[in-house]
C-alpha atoms as a PDB file:
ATOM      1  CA  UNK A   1     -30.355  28.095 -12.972  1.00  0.00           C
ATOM      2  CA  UNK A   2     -27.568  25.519 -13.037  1.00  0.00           C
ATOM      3  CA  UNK A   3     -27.408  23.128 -10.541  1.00  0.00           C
ATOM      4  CA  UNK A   4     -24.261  21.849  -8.676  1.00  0.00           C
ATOM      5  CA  UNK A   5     -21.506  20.771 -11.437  1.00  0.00           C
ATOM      6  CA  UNK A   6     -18.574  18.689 -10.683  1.00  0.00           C
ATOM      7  CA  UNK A   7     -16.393  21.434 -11.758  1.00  0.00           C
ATOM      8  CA  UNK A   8     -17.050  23.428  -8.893  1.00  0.00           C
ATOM      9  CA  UNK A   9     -15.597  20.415  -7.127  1.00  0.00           C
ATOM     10  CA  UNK A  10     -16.025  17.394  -5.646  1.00  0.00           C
ATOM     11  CA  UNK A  11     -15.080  14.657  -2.560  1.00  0.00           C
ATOM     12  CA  UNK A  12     -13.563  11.539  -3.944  1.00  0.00           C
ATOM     13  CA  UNK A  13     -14.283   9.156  -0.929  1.00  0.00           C
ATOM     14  CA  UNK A  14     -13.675   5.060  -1.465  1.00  0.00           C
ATOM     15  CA  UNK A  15     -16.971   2.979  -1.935  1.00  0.00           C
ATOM     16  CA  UNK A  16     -16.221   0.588   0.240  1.00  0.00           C
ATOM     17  CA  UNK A  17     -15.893   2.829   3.079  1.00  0.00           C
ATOM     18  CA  UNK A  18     -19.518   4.194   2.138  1.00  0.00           C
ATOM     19  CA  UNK A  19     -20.512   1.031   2.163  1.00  0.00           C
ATOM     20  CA  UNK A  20     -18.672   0.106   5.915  1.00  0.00           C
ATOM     21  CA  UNK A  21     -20.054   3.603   7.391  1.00  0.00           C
ATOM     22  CA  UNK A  22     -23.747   2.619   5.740  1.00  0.00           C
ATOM     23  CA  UNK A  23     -23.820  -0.658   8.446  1.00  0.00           C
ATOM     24  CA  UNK A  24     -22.480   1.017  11.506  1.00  0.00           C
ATOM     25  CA  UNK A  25     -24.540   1.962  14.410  1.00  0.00           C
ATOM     26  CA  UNK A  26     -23.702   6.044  14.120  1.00  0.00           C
ATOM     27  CA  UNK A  27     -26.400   8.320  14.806  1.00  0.00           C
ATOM     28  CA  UNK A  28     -28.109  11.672  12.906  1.00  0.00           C
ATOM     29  CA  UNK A  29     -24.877  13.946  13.974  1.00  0.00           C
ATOM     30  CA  UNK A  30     -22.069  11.429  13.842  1.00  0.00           C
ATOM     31  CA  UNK A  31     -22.665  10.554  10.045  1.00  0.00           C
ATOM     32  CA  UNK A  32     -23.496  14.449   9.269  1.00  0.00           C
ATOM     33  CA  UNK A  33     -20.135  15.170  11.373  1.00  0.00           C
ATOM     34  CA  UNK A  34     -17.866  12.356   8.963  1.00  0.00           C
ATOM     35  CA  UNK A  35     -19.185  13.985   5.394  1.00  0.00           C
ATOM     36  CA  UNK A  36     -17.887  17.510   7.077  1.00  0.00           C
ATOM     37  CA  UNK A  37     -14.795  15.589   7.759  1.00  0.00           C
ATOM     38  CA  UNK A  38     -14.482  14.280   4.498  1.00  0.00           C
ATOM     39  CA  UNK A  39     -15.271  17.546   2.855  1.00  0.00           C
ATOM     40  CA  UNK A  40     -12.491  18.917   4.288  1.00  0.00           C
ATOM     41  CA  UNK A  41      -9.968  16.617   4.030  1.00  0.00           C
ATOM     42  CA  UNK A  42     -10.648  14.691   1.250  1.00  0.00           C
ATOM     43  CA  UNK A  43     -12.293  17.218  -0.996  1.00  0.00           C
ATOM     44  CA  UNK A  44      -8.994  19.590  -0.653  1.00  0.00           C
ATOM     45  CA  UNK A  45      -6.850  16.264  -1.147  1.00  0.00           C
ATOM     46  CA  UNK A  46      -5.341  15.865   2.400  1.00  0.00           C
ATOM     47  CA  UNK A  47      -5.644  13.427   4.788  1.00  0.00           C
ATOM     48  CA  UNK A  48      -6.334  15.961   7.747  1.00  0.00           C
ATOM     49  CA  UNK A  49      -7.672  19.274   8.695  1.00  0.00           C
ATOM     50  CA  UNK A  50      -7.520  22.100  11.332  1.00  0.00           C
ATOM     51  CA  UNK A  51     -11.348  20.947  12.248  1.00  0.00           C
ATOM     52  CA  UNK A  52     -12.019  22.298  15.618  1.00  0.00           C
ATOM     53  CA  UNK A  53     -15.747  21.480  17.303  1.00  0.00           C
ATOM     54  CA  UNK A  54     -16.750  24.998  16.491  1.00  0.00           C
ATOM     55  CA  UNK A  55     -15.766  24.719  13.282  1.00  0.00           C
ATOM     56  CA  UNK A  56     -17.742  21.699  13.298  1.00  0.00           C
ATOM     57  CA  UNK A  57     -20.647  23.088  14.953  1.00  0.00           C
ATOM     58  CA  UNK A  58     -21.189  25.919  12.720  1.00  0.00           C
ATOM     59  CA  UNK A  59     -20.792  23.558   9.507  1.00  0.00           C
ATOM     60  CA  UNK A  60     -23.694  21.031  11.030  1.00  0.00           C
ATOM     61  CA  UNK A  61     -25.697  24.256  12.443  1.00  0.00           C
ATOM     62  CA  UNK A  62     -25.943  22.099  15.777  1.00  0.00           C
ATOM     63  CA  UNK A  63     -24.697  23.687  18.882  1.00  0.00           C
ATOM     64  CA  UNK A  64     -21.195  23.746  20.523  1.00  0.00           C
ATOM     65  CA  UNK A  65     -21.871  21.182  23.528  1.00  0.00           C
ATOM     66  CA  UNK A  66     -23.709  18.304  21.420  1.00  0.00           C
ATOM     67  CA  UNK A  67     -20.956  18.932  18.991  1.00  0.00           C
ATOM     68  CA  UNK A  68     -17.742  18.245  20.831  1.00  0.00           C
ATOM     69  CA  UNK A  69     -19.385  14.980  23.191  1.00  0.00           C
ATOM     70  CA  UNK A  70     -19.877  13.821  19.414  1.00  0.00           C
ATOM     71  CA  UNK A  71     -16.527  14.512  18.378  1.00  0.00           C
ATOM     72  CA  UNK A  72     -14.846  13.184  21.572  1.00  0.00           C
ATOM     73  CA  UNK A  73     -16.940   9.597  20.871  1.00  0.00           C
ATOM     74  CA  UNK A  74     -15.837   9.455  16.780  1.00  0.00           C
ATOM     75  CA  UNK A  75     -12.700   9.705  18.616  1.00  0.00           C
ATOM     76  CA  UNK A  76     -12.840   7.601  21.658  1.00  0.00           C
ATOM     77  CA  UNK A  77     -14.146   4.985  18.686  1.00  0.00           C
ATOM     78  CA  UNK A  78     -11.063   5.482  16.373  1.00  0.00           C
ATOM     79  CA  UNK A  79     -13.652   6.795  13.318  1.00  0.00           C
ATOM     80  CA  UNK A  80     -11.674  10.414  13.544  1.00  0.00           C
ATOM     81  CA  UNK A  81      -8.157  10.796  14.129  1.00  0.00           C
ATOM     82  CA  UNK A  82      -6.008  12.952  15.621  1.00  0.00           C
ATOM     83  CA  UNK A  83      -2.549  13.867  12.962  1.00  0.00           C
ATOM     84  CA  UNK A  84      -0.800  15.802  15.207  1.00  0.00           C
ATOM     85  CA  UNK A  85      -1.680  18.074  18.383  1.00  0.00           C
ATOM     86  CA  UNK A  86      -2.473  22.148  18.837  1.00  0.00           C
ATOM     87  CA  UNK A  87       0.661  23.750  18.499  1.00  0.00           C
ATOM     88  CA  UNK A  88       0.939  27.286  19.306  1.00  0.00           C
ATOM     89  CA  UNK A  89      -1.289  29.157  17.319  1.00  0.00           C
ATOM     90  CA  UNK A  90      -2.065  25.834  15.527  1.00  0.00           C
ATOM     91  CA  UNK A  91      -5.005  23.700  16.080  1.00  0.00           C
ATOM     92  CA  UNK A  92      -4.869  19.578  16.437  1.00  0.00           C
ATOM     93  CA  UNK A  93      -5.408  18.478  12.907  1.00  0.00           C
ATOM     94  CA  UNK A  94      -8.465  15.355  12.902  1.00  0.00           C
ATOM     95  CA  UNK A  95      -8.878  13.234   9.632  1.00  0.00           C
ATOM     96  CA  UNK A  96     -11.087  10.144   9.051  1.00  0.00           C
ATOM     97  CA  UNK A  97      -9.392   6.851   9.465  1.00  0.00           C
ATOM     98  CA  UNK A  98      -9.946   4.829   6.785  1.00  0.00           C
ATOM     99  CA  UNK A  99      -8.716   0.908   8.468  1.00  0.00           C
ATOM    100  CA  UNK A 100     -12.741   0.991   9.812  1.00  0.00           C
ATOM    101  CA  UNK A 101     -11.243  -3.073  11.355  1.00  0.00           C
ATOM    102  CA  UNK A 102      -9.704  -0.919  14.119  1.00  0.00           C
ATOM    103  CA  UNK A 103     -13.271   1.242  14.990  1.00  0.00           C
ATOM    104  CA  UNK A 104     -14.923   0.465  17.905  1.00  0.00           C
ATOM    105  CA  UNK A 105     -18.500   1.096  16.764  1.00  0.00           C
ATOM    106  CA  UNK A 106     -20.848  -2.036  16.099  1.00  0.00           C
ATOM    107  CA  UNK A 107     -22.540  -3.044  13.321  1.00  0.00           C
ATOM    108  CA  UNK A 108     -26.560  -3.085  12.374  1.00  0.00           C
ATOM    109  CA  UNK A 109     -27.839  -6.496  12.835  1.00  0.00           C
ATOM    110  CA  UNK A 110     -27.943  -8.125   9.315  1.00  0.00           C
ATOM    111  CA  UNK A 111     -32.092  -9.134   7.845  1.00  0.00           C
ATOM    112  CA  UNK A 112     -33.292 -12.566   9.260  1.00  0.00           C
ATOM    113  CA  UNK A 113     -34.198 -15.198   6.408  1.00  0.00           C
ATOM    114  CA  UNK A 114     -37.779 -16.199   7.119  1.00  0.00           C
ATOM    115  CA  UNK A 115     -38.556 -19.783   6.959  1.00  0.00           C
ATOM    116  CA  UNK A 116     -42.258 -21.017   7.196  1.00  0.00           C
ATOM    117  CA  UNK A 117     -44.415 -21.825  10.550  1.00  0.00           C
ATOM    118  CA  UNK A 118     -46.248 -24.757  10.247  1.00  0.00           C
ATOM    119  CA  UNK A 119     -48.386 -23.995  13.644  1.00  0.00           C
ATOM    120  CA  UNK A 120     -49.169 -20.739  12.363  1.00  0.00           C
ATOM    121  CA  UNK A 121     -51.063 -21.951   9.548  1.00  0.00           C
ATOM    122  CA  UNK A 122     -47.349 -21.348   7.165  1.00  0.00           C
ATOM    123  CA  UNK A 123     -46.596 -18.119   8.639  1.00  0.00           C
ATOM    124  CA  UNK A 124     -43.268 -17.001   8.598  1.00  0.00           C
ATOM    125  CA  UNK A 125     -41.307 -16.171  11.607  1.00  0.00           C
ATOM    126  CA  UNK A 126     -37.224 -15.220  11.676  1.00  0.00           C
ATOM    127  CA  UNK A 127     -34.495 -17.783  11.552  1.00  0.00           C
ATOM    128  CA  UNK A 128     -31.573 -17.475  14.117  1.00  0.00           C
ATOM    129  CA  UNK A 129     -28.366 -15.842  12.887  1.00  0.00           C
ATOM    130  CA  UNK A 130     -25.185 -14.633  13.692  1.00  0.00           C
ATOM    131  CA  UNK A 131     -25.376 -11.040  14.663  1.00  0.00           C
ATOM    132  CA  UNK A 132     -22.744  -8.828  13.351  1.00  0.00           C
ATOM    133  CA  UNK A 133     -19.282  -9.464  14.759  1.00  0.00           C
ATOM    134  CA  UNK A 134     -18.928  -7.998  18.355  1.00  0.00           C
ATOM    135  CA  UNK A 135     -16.452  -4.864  18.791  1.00  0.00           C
ATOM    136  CA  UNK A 136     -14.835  -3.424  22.069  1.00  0.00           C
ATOM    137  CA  UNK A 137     -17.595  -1.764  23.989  1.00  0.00           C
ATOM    138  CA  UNK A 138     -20.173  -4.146  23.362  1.00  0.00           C
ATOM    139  CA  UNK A 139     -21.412  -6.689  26.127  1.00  0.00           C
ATOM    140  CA  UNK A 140     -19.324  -9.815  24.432  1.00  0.00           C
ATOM    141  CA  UNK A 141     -15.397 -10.501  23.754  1.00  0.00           C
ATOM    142  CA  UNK A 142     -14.416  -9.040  20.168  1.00  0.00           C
ATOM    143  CA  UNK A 143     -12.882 -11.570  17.924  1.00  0.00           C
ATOM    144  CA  UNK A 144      -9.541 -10.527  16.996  1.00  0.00           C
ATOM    145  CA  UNK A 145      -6.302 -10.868  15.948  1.00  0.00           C
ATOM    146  CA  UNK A 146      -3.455  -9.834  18.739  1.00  0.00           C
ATOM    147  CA  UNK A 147      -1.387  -7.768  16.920  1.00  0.00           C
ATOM    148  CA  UNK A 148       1.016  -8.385  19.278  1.00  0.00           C
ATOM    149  CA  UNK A 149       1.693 -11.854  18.149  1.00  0.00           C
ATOM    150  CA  UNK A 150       5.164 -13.040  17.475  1.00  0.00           C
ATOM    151  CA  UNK A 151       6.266 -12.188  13.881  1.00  0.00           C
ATOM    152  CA  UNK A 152       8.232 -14.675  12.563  1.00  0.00           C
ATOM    153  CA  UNK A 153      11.538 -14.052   9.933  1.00  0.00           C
ATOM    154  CA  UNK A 154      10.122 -12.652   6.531  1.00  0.00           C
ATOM    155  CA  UNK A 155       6.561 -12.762   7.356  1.00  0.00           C
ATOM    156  CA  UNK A 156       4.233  -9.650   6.835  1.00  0.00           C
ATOM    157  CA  UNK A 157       3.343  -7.348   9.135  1.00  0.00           C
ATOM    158  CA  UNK A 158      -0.107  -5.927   9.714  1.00  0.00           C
ATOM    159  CA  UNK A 159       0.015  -2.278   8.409  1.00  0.00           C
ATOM    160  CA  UNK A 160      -2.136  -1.499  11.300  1.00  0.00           C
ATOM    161  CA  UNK A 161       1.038  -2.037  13.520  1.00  0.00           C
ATOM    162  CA  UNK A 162       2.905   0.479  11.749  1.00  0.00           C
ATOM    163  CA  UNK A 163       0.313   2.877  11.658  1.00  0.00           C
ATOM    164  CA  UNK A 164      -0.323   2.868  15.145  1.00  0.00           C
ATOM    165  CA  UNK A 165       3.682   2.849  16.491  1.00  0.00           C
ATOM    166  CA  UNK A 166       3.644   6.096  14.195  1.00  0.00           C
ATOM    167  CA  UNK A 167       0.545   7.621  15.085  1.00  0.00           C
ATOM    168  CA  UNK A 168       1.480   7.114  18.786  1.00  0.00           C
ATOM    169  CA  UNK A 169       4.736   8.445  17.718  1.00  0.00           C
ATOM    170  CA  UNK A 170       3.487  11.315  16.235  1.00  0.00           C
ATOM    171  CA  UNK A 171       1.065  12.204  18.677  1.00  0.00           C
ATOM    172  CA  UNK A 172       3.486  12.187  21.593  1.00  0.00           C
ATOM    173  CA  UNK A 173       5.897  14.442  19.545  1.00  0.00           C
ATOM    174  CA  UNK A 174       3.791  16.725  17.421  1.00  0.00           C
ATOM    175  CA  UNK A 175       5.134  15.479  14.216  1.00  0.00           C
ATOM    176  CA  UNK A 176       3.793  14.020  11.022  1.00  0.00           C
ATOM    177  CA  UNK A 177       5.797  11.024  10.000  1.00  0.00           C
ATOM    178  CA  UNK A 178       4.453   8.134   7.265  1.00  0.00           C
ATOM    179  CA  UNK A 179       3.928   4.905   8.550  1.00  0.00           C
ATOM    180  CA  UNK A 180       4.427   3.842   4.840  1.00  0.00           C
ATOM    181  CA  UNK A 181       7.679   4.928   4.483  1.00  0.00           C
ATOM    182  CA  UNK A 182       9.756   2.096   3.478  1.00  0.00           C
ATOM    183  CA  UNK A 183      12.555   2.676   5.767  1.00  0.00           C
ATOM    184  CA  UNK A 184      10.338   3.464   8.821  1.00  0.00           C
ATOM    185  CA  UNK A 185       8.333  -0.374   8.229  1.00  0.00           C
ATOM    186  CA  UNK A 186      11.428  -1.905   7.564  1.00  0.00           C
ATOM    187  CA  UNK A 187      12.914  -0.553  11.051  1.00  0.00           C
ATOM    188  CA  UNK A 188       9.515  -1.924  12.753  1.00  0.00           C
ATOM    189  CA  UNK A 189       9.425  -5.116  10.641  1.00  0.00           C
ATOM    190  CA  UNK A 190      12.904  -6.035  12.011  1.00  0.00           C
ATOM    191  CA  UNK A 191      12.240  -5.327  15.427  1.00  0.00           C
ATOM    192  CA  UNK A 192       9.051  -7.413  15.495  1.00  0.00           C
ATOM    193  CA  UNK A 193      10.839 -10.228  13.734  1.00  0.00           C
ATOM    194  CA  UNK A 194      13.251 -10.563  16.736  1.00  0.00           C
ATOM    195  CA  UNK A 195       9.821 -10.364  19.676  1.00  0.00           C
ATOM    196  CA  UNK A 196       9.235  -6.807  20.223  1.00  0.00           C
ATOM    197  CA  UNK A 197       5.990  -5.937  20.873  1.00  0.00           C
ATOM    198  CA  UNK A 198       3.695  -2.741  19.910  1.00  0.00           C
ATOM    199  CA  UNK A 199       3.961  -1.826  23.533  1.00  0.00           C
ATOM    200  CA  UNK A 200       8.322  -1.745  23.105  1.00  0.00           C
ATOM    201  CA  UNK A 201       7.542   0.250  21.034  1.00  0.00           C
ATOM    202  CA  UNK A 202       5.360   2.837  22.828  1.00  0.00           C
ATOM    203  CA  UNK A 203       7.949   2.669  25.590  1.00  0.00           C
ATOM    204  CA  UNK A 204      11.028   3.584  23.589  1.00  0.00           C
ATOM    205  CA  UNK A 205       8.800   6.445  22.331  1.00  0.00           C
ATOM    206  CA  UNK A 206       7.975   7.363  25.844  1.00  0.00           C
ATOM    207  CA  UNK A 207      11.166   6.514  27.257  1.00  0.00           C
ATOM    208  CA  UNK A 208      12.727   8.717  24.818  1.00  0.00           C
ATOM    209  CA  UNK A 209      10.377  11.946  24.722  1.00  0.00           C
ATOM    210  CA  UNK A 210      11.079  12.632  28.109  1.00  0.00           C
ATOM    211  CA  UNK A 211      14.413  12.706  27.881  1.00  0.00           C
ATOM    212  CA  UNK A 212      14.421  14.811  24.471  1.00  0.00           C
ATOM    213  CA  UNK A 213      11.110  16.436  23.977  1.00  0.00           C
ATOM    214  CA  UNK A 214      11.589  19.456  25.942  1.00  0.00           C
ATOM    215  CA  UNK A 215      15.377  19.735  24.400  1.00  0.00           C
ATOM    216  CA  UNK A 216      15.727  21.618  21.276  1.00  0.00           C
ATOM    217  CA  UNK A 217      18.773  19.988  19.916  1.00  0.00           C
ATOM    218  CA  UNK A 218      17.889  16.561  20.796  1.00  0.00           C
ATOM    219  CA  UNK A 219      13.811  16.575  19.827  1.00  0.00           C
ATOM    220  CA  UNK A 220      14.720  16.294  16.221  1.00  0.00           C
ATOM    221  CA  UNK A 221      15.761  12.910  16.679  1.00  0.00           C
ATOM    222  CA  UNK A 222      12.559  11.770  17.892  1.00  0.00           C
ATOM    223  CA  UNK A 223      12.113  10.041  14.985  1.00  0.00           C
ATOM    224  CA  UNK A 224      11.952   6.478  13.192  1.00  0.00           C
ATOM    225  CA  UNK A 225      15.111   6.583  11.899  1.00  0.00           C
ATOM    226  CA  UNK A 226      16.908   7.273  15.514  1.00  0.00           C
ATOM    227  CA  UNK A 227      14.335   5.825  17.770  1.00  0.00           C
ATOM    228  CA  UNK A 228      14.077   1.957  15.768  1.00  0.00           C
ATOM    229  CA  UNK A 229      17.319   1.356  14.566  1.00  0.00           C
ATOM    230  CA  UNK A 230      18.599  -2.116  16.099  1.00  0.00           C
ATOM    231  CA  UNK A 231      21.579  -0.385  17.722  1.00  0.00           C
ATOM    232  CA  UNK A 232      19.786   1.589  19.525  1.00  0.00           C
ATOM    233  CA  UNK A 233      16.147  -0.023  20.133  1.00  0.00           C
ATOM    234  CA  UNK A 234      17.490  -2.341  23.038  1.00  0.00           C
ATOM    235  CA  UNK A 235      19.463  -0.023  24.962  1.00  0.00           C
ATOM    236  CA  UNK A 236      16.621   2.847  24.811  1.00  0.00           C
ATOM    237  CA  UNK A 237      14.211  -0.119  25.912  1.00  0.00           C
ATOM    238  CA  UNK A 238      16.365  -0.384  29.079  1.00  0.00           C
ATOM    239  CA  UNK A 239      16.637   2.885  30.229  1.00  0.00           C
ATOM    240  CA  UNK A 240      14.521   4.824  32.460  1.00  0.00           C
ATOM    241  CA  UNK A 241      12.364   7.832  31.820  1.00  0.00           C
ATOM    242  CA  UNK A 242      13.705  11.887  32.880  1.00  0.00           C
ATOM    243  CA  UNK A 243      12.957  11.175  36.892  1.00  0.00           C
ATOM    244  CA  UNK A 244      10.630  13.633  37.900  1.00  0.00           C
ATOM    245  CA  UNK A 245       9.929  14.595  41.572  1.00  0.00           C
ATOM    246  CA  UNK A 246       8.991  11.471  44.249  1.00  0.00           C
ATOM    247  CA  UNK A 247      10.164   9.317  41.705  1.00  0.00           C
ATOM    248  CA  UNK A 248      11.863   6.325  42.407  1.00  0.00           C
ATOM    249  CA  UNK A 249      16.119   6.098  41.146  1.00  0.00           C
ATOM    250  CA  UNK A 250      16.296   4.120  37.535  1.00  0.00           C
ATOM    251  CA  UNK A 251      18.529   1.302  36.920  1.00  0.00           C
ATOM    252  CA  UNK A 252      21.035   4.723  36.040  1.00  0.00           C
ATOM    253  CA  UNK A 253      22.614   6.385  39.126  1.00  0.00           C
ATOM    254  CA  UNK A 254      22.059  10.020  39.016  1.00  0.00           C
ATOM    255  CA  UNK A 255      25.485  11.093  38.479  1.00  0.00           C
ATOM    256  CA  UNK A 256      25.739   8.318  35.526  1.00  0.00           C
ATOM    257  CA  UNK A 257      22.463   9.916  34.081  1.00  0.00           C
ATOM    258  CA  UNK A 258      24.126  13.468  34.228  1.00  0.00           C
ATOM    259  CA  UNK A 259      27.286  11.865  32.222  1.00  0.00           C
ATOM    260  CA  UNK A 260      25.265  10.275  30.146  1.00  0.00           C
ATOM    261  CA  UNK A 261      23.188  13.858  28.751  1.00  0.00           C
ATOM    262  CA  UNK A 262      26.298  15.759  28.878  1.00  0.00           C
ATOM    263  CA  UNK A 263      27.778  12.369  26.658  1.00  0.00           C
ATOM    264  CA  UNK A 264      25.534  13.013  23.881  1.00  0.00           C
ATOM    265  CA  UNK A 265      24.694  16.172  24.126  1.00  0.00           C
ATOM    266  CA  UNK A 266      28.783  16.776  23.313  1.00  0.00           C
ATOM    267  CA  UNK A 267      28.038  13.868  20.834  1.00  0.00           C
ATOM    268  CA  UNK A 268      25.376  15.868  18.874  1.00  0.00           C
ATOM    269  CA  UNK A 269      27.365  19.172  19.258  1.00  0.00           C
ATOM    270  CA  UNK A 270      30.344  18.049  17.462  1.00  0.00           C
ATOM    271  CA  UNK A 271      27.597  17.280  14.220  1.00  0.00           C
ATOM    272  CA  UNK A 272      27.431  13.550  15.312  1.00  0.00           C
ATOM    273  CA  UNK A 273      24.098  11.544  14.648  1.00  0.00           C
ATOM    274  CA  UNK A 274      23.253  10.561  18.088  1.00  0.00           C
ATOM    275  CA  UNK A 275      21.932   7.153  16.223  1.00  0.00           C
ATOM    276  CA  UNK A 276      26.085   6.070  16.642  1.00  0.00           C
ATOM    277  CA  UNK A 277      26.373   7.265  19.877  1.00  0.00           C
ATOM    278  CA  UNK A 278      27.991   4.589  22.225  1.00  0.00           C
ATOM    279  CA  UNK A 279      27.467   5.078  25.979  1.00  0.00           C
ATOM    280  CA  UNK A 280      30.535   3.110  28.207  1.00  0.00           C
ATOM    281  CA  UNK A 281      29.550   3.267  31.986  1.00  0.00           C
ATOM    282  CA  UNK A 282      32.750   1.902  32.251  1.00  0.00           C
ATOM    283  CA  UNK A 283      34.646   5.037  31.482  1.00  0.00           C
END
């Protein structure tokens, strides 16, 4: 009888994230829940999957409960993913994130050198070293960089800042959009280079879901494109969120709220991109 052949297929997964995975602190079910993940993702070529917990359970043969507090904590520790939220009849699609600077798991403690012990006859007995940096969760301050520093003209930006104004992006609106889209890190790069801050961004995205989520003609330009543009950035910065009830009045009266929907709504009607619409509370 044959035994298991490559042709039958087979999950291409980086070594270096073998070796990352190999030093963490996961337990039994954690590490037997990431190769399901990566079987299913990876070994069908895609960065995500419908992969609910009973999906998972039945793959691991563990049951339901254990399964989703396990799931919940890979994602509470930013090891799985979420692409984009249940829609209708559609699951939330989970992948594996690959950028293992950003999980929040600890490492194993590294092997002691041993050094001999002169009162023990030359026994050996464990030097002192530097445990494994700290991460968020453990009892001690992680070491690492802000990423909300100030970015100054023409210098880099950390792709993890990209990837998580999209993700955040995409999570809020149920979409899938690249963070390496050239276009969509050249919006955020320029933003960034004049102070923004990952949080600006988050608050546009906010800012502008509830105004447009819930409207089908305006949700489609809930996107990079609309949202980051430097004509529009500032003034979507500034405004308030859809008031909802008990809410305090924005920095927009009602009626000049009212004028301004009904502005761009008319705007977008006419085939306009609302990313050159022009608001004059002076009219």
């Amino acid at each position: 009888m044959a035994g298991p052949e490559l042709d039958n297929g087979y999950t291409r997964v980086a070594n270096e994230i073998y070796e990352e995975v190999a030093m963490r602190k996961f337990n039994g079910i954690q590490l037997r829940m990431l190769l399901i993940v990566w079987r299913y993702t990876y070994g069908f070529n895609r960065k995500s999957a419908e992969l609910s917990a009973t999906f998972l359970a039945t793959a691991l043969r563990s049951d339901l409960s254990g399964t989703k507090k396990e799931l919940k904590k890979l994602l509470d520790m930013h090891v799985l993913k979420v692409f984009r939220q249940a829609q209708g009849k559609h699951g939330r699609m989970i992948g594996f994130n690959k950028y293992y600077e950003r999980w929040l798991v600890g490492c194993n403690p590294p092997p002691q050198p041993l050094e001999p012990d002169e009162s023990t006859g030359g026994e050996s007995h464990p030097l002192p070293v530097d445990d494994c940096p700290p991460h968020e969760g453990e009892d001690c301050t992680p070491k690492k960089e802000s990423i909300n520093k100030t970015i100054k003209k023409g210098e880099i930006v950390l792709p993890s800042i990209h990837e998580e104004i999209i993700s955040y992006l995409n999570e809020k609106t149920g979409k899938n959009y690249n963070f390496k889209v050239k276009t969509t890190k050249e919006f955020i790069n320029g933003r960034i280079s004049e102070g923004r801050t990952v949080e600006d961004f988050k608050n546009v995205i906010d800012i502008k879901c509830s105004h447009w989520l819930n409207d089908p003609k305006m949700s489609q330009y809930l996107r990079p494109a609309t949202l980051f543009r430097p004509s529009n950035f500032d003034n979507y910065l500034n405004q308030e969120p859809e008031e909802k009830e008990g809410d305090n009045p924005g920095q927009m009266s009602k009626d000049e709220k009212i004028d301004y929907d009904d502005a761009i709504r008319e705007w977008v009607m006419k085939g306009n991109d609302p990313a050159d619409f022009r608001f004059d509370t002076n009219d």
